[in-house]
PDB file of N, CA and C in Angstrom:
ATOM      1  N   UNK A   1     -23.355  24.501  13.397  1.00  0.00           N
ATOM      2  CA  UNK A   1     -21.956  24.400  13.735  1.00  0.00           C
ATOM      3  C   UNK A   1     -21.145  25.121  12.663  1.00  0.00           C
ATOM      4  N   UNK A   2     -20.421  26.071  12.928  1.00  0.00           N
ATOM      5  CA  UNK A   2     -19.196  26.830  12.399  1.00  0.00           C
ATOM      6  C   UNK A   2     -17.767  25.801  12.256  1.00  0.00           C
ATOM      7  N   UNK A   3     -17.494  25.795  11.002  1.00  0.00           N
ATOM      8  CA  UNK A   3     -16.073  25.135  10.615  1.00  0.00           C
ATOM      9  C   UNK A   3     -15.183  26.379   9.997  1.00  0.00           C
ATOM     10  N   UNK A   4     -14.237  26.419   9.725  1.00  0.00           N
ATOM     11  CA  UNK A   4     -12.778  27.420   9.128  1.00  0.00           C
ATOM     12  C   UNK A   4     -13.022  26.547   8.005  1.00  0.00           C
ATOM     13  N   UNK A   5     -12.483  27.800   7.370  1.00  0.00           N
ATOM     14  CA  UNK A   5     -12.002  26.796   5.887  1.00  0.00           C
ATOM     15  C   UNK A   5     -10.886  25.753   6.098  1.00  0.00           C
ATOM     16  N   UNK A   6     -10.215  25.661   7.088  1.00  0.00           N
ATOM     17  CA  UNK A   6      -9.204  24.536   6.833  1.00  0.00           C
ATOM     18  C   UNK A   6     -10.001  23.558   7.757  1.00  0.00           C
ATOM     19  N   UNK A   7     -10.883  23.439   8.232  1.00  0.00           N
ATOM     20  CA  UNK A   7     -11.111  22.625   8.901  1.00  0.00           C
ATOM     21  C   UNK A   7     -12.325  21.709   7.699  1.00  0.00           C
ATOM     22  N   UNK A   8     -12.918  22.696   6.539  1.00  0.00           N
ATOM     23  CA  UNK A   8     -13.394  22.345   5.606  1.00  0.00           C
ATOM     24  C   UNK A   8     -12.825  21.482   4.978  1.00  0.00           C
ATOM     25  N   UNK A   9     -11.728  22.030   4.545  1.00  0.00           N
ATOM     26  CA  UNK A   9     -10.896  21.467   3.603  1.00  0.00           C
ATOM     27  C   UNK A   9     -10.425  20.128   4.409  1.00  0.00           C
ATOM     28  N   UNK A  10     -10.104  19.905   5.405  1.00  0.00           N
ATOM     29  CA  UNK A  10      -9.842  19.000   5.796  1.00  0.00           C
ATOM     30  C   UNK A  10     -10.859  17.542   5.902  1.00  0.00           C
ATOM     31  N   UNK A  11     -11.582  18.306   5.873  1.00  0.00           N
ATOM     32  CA  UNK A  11     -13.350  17.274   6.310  1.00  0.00           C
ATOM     33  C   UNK A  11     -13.395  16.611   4.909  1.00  0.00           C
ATOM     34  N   UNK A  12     -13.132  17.388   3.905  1.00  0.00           N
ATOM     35  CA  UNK A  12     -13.548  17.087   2.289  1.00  0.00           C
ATOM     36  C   UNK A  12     -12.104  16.352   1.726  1.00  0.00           C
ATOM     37  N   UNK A  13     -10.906  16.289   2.492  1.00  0.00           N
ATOM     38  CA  UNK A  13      -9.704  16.008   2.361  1.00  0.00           C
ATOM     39  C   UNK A  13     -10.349  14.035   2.486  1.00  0.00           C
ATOM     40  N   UNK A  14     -10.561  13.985   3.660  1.00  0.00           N
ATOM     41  CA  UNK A  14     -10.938  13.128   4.371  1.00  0.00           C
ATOM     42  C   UNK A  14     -11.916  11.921   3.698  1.00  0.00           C
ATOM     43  N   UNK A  15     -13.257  13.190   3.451  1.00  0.00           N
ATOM     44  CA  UNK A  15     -14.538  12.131   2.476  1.00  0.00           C
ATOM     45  C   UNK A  15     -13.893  11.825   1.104  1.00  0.00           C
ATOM     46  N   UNK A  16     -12.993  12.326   0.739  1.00  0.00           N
ATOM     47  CA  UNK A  16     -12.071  11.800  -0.537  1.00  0.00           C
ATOM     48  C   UNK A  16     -11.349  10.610  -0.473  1.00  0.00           C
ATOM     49  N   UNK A  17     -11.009  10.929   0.589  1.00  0.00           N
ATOM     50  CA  UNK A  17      -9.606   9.465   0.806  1.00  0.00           C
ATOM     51  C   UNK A  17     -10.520   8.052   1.056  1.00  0.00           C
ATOM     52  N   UNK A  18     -11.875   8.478   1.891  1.00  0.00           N
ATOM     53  CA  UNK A  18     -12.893   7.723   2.373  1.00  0.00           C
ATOM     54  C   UNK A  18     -13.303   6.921   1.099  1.00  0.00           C
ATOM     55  N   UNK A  19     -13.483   7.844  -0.096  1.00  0.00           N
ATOM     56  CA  UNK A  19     -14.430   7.435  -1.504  1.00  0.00           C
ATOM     57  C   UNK A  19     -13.358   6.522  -1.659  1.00  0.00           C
ATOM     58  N   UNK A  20     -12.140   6.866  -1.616  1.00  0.00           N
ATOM     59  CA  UNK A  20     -10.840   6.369  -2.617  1.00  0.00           C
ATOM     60  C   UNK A  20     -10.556   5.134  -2.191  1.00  0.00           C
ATOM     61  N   UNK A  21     -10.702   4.789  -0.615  1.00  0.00           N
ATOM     62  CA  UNK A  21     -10.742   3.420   0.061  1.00  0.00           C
ATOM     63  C   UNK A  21     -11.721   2.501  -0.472  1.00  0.00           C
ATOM     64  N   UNK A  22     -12.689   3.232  -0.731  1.00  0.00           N
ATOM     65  CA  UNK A  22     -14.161   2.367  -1.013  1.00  0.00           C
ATOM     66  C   UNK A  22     -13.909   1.451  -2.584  1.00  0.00           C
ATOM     67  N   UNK A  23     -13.396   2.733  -3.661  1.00  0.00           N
ATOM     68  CA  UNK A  23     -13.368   2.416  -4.910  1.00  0.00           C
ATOM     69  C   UNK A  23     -12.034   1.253  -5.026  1.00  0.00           C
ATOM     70  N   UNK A  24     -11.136   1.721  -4.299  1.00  0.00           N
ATOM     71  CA  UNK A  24      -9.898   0.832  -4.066  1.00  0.00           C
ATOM     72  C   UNK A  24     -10.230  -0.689  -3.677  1.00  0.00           C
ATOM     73  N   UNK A  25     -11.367  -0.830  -2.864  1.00  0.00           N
ATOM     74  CA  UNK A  25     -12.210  -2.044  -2.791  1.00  0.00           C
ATOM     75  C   UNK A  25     -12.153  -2.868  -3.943  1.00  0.00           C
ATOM     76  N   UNK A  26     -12.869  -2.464  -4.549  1.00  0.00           N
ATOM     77  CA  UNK A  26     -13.783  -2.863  -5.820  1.00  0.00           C
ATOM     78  C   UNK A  26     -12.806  -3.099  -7.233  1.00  0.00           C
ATOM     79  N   UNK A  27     -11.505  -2.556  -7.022  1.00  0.00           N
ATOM     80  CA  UNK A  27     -10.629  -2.784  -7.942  1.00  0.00           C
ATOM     81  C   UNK A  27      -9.261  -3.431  -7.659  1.00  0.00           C
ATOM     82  N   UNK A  28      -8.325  -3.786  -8.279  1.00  0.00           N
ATOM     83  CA  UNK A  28      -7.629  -4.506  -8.063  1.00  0.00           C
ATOM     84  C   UNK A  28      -6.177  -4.047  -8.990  1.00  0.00           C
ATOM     85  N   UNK A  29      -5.022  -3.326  -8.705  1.00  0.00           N
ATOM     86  CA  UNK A  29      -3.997  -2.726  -9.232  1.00  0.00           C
ATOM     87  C   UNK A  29      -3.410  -3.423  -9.640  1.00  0.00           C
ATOM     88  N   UNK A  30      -2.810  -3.681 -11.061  1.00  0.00           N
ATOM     89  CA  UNK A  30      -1.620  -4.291 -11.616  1.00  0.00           C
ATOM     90  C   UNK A  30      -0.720  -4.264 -11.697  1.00  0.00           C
ATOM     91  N   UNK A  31       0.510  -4.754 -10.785  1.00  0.00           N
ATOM     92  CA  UNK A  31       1.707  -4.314  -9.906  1.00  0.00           C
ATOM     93  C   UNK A  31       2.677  -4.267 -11.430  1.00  0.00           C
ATOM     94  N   UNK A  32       3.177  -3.342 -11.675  1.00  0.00           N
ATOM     95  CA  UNK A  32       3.997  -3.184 -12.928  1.00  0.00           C
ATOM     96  C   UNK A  32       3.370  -3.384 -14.011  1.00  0.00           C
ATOM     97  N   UNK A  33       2.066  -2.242 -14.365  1.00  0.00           N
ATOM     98  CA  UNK A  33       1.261  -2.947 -15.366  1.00  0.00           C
ATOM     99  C   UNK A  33       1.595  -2.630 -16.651  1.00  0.00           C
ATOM    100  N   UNK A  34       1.319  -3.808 -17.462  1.00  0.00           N
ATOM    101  CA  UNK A  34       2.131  -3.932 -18.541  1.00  0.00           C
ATOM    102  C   UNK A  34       3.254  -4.663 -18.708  1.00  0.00           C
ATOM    103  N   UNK A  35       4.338  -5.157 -17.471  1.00  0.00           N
ATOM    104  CA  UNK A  35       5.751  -5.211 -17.971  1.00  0.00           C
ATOM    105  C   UNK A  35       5.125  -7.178 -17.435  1.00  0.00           C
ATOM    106  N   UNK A  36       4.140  -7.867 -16.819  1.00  0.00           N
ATOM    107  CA  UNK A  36       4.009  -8.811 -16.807  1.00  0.00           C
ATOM    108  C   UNK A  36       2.764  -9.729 -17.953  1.00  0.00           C
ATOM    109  N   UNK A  37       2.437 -10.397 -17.536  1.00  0.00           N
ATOM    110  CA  UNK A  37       1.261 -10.967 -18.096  1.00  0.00           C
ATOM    111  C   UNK A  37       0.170 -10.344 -17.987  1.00  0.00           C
ATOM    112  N   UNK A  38      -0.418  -9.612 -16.917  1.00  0.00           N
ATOM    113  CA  UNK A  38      -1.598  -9.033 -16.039  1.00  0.00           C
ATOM    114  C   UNK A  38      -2.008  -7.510 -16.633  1.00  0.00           C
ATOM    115  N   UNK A  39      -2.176  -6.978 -17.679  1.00  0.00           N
ATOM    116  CA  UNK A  39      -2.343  -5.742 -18.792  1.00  0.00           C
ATOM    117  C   UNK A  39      -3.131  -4.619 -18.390  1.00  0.00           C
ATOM    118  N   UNK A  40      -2.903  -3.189 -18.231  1.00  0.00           N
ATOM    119  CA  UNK A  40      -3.380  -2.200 -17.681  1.00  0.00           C
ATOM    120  C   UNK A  40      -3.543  -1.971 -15.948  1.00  0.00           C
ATOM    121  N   UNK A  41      -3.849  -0.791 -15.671  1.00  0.00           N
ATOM    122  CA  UNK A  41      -3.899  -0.095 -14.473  1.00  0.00           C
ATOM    123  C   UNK A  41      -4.394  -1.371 -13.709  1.00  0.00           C
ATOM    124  N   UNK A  42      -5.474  -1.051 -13.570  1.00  0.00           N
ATOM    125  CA  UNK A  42      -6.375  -1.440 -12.880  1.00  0.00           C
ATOM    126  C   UNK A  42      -7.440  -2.527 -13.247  1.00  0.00           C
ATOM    127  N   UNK A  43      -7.828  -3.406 -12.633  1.00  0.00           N
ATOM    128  CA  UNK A  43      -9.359  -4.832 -13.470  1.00  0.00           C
ATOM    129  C   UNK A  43     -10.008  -4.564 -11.961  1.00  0.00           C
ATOM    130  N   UNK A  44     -11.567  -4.310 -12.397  1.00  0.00           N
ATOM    131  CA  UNK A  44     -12.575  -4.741 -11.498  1.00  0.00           C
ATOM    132  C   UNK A  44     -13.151  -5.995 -12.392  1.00  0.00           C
ATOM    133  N   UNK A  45     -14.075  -6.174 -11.509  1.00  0.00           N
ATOM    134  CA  UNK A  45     -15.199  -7.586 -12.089  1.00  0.00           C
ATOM    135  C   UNK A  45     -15.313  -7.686 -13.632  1.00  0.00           C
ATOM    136  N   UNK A  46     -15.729  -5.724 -13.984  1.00  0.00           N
ATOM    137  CA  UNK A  46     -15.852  -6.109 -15.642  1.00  0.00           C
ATOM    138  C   UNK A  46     -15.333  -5.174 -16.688  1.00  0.00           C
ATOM    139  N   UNK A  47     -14.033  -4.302 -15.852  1.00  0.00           N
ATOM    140  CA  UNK A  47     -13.116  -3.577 -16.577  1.00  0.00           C
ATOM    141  C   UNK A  47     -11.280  -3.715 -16.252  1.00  0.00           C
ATOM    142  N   UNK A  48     -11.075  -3.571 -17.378  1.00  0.00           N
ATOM    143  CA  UNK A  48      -9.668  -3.392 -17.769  1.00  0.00           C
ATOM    144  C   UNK A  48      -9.562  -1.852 -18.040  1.00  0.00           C
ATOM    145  N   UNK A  49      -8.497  -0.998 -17.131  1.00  0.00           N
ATOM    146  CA  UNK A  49      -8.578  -0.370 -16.871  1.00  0.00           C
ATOM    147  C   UNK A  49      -7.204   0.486 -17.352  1.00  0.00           C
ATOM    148  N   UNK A  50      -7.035   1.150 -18.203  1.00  0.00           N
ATOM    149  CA  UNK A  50      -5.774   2.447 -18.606  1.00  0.00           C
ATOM    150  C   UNK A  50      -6.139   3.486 -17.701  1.00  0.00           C
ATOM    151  N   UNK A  51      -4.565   4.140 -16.880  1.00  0.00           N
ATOM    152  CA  UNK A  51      -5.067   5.149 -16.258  1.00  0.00           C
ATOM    153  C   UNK A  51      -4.020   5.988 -16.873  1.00  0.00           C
ATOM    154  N   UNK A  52      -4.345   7.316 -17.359  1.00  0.00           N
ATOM    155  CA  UNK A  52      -3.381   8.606 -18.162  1.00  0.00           C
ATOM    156  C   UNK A  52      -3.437   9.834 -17.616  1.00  0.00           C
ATOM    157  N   UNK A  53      -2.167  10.535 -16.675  1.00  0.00           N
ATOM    158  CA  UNK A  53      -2.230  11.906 -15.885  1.00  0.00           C
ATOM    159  C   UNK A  53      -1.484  12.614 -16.937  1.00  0.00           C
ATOM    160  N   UNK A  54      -1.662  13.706 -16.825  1.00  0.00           N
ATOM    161  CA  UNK A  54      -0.517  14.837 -17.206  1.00  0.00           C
ATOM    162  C   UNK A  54      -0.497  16.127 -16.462  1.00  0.00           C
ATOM    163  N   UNK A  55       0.199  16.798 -16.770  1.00  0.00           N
ATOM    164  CA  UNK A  55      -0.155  18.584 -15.991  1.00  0.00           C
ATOM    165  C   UNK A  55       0.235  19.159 -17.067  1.00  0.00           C
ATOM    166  N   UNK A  56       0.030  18.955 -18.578  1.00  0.00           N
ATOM    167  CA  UNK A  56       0.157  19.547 -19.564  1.00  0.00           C
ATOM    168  C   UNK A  56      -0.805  20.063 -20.462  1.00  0.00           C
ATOM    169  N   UNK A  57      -1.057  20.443 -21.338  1.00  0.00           N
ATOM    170  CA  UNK A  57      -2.127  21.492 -21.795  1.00  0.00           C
ATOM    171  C   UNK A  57      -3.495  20.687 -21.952  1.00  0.00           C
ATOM    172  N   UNK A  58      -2.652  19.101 -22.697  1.00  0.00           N
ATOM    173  CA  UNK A  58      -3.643  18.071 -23.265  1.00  0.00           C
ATOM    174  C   UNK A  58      -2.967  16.985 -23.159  1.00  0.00           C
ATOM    175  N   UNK A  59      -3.984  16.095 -23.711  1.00  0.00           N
ATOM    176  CA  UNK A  59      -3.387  14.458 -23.676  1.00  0.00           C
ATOM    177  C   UNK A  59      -3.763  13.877 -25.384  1.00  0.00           C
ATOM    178  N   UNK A  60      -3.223  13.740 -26.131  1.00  0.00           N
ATOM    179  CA  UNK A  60      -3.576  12.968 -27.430  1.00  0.00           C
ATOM    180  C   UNK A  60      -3.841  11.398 -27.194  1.00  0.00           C
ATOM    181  N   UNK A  61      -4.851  10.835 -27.534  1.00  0.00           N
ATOM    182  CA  UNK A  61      -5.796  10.249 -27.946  1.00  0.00           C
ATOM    183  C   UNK A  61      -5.406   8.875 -28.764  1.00  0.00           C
ATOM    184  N   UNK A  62      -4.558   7.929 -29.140  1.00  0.00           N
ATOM    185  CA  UNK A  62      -4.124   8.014 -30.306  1.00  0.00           C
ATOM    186  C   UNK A  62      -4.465   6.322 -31.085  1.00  0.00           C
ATOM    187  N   UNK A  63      -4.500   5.440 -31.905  1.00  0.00           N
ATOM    188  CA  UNK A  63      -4.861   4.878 -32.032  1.00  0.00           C
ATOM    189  C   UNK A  63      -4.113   3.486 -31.554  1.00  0.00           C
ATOM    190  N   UNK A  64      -2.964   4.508 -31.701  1.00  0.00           N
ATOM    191  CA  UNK A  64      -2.038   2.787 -30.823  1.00  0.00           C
ATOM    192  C   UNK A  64      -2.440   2.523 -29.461  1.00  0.00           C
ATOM    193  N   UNK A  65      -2.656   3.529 -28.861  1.00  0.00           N
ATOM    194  CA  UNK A  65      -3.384   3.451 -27.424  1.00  0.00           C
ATOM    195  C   UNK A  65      -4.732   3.329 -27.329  1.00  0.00           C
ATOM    196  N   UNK A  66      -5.648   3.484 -28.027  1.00  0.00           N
ATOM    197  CA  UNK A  66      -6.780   2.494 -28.223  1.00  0.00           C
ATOM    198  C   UNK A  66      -6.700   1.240 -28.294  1.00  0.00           C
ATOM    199  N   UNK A  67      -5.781   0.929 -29.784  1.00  0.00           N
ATOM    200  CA  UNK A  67      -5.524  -0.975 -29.791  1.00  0.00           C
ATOM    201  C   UNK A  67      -4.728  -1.656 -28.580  1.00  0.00           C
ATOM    202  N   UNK A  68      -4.061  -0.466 -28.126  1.00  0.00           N
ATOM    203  CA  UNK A  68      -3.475  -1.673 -26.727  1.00  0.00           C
ATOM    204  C   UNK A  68      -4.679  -1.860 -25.645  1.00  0.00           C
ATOM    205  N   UNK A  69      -4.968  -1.023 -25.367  1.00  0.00           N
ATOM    206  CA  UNK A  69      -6.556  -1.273 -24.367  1.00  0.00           C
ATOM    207  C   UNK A  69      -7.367  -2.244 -24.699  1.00  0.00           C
ATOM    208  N   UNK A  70      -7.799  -1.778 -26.195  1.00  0.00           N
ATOM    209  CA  UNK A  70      -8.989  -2.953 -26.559  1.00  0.00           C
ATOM    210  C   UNK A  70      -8.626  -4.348 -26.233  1.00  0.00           C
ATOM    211  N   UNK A  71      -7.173  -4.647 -27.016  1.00  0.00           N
ATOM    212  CA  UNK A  71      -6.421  -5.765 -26.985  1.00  0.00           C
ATOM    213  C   UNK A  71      -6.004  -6.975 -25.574  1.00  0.00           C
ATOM    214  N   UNK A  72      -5.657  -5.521 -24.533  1.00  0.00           N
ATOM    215  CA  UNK A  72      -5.580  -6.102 -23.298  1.00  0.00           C
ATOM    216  C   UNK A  72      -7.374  -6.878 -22.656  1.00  0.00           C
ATOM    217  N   UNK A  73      -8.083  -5.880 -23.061  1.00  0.00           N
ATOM    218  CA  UNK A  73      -9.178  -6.199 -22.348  1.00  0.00           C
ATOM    219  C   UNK A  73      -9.793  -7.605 -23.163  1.00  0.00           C
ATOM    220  N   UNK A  74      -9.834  -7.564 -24.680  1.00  0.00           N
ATOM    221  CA  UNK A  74     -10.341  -8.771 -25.277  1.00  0.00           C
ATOM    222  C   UNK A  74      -9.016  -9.809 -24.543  1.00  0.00           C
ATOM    223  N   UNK A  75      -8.300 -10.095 -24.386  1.00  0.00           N
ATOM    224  CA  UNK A  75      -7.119 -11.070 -23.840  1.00  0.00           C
ATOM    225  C   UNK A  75      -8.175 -11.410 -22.066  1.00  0.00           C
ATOM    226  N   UNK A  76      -8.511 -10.171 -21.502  1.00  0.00           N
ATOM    227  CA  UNK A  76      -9.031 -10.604 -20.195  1.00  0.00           C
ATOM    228  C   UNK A  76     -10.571 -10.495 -20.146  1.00  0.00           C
ATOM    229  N   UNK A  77     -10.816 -10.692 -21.283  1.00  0.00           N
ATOM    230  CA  UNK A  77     -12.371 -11.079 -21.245  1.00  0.00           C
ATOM    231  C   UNK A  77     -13.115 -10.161 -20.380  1.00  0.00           C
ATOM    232  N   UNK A  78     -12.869  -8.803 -20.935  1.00  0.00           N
ATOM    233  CA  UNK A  78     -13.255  -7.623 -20.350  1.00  0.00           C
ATOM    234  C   UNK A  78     -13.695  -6.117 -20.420  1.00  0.00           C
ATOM    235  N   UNK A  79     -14.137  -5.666 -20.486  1.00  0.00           N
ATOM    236  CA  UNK A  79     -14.051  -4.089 -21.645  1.00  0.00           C
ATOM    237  C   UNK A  79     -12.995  -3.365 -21.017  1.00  0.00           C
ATOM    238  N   UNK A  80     -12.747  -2.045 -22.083  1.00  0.00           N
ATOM    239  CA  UNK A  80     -12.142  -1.562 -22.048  1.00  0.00           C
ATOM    240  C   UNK A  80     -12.082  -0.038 -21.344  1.00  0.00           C
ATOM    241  N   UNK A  81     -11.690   0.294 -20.719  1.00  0.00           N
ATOM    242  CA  UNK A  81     -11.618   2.010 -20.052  1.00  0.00           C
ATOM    243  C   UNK A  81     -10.560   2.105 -20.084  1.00  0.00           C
ATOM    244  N   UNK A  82     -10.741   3.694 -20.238  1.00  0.00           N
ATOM    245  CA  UNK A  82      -9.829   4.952 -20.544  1.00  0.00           C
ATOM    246  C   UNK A  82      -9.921   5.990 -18.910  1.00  0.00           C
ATOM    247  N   UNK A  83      -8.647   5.951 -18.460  1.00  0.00           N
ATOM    248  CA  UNK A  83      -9.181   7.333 -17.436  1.00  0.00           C
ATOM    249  C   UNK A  83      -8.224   8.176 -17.745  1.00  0.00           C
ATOM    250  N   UNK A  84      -8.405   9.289 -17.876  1.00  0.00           N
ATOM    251  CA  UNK A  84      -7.538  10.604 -18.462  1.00  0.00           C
ATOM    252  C   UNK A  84      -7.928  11.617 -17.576  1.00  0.00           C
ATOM    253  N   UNK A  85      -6.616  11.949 -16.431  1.00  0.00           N
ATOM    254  CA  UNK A  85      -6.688  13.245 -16.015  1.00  0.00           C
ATOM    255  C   UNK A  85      -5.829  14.134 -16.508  1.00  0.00           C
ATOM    256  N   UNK A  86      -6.405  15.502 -16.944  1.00  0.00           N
ATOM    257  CA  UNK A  86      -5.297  16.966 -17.368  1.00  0.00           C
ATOM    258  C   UNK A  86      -5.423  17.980 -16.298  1.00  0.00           C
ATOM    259  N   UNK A  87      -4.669  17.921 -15.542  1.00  0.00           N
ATOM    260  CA  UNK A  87      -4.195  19.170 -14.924  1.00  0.00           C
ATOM    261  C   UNK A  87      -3.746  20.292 -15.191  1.00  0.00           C
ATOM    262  N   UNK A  88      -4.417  22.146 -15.045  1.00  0.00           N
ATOM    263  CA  UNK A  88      -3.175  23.164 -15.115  1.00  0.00           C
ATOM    264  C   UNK A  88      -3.539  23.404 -13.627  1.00  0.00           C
ATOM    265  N   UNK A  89      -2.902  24.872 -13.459  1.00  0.00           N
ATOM    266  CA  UNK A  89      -2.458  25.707 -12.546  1.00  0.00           C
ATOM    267  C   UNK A  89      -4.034  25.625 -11.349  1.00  0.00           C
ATOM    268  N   UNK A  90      -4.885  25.967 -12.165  1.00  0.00           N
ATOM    269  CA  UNK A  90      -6.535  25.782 -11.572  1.00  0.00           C
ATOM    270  C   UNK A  90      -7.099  24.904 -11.432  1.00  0.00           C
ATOM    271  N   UNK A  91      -7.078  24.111 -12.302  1.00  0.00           N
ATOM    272  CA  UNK A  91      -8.440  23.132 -12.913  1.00  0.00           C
ATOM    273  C   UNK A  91      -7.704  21.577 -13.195  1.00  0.00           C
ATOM    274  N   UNK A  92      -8.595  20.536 -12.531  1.00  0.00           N
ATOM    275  CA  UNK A  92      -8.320  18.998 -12.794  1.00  0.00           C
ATOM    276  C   UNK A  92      -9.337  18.763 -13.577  1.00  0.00           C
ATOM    277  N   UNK A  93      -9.155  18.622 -14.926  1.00  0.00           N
ATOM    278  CA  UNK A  93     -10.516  17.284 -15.309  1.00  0.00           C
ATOM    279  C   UNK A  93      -9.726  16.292 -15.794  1.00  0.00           C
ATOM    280  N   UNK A  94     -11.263  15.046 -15.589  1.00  0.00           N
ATOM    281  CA  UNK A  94     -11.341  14.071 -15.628  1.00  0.00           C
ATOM    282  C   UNK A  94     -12.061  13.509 -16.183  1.00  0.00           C
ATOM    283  N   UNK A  95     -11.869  12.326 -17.496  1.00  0.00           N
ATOM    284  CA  UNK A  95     -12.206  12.072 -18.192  1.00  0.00           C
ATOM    285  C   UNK A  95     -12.278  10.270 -18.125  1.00  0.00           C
ATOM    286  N   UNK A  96     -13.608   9.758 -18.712  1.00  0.00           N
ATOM    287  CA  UNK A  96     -13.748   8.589 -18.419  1.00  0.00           C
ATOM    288  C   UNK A  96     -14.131   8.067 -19.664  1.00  0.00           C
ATOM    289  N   UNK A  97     -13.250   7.852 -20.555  1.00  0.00           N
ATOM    290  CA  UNK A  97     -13.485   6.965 -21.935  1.00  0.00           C
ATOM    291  C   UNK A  97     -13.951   5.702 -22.493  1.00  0.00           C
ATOM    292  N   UNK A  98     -15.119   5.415 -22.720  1.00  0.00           N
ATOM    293  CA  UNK A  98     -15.440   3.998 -23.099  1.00  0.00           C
ATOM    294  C   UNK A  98     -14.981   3.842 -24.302  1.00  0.00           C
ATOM    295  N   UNK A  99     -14.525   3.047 -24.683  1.00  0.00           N
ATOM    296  CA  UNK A  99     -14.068   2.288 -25.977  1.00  0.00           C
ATOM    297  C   UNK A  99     -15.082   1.084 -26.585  1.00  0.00           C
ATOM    298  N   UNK A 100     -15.032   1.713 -27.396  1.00  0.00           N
ATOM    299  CA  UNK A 100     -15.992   0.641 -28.862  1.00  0.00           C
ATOM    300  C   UNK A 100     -15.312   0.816 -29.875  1.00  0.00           C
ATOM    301  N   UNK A 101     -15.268  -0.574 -30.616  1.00  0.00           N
ATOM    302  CA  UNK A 101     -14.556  -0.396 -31.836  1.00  0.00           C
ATOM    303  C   UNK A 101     -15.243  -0.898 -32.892  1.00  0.00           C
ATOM    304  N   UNK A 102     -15.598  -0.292 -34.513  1.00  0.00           N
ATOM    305  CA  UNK A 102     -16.490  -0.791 -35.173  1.00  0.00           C
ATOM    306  C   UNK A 102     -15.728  -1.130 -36.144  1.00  0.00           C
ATOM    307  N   UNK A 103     -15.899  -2.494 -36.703  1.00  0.00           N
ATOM    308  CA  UNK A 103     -15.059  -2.341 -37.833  1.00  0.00           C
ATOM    309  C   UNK A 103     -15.793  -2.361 -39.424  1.00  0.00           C
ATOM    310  N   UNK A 104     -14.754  -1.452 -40.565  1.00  0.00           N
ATOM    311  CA  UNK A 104     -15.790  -1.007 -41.913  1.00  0.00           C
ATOM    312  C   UNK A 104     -15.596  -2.513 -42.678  1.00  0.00           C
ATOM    313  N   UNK A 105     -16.767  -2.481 -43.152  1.00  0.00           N
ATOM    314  CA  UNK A 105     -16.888  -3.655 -44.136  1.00  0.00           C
ATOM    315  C   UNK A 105     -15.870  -3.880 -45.347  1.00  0.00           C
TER     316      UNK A 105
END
């Protein structure tokens, strides 16, 4: 069977939104997150979840935004994730940060 590219694009439009329903399952959004009790993006079963977009060159990293993650997630008895997308003109990546924190003696 012969498809067009838009009919491609559409098919793959589709198995996306499909994944996105599925994962949307499994997680649970924090309606104003941050401004209540309930801390970061997103909590599944065993993450607390930061989500960070930009369409700028980069995203800095920084340590205050580490300790609020860690912080939220030790409060919900939970680990911690990082999701960081950077967008330009071409290219989306996506970045999935685990957090560990060691502390020096």
């Amino acid at each position: 069977m012969c498809y067009t590219i838009s009919e491609n694009r559409k098919r793959d439009k589709m198995k996306k939104k499909n994944k996105g329903r599925e994962y949307e399952k499994e997680c649970q959004q924090t309606i104003n997150s941050g401004a209540f009790f309930d801390k970061g993006d997103l909590k599944t079963e065993d993450y607390v979840i930061e989500c960070k977009f930009t369409e700028k060159k980069g995203f800095r990293i920084s340590t205050k935004i580490l300790e609020k993650i860690w912080g939220e997630a030790l409060d919900a008895n939970k680990l911690p994730l990082l999701l960081v997308g950077i967008k330009d003109d071409k290219v989306q990546w996506n970045l999935q940060v685990t957090i560990n924190k060691e502390m020096k003696p």
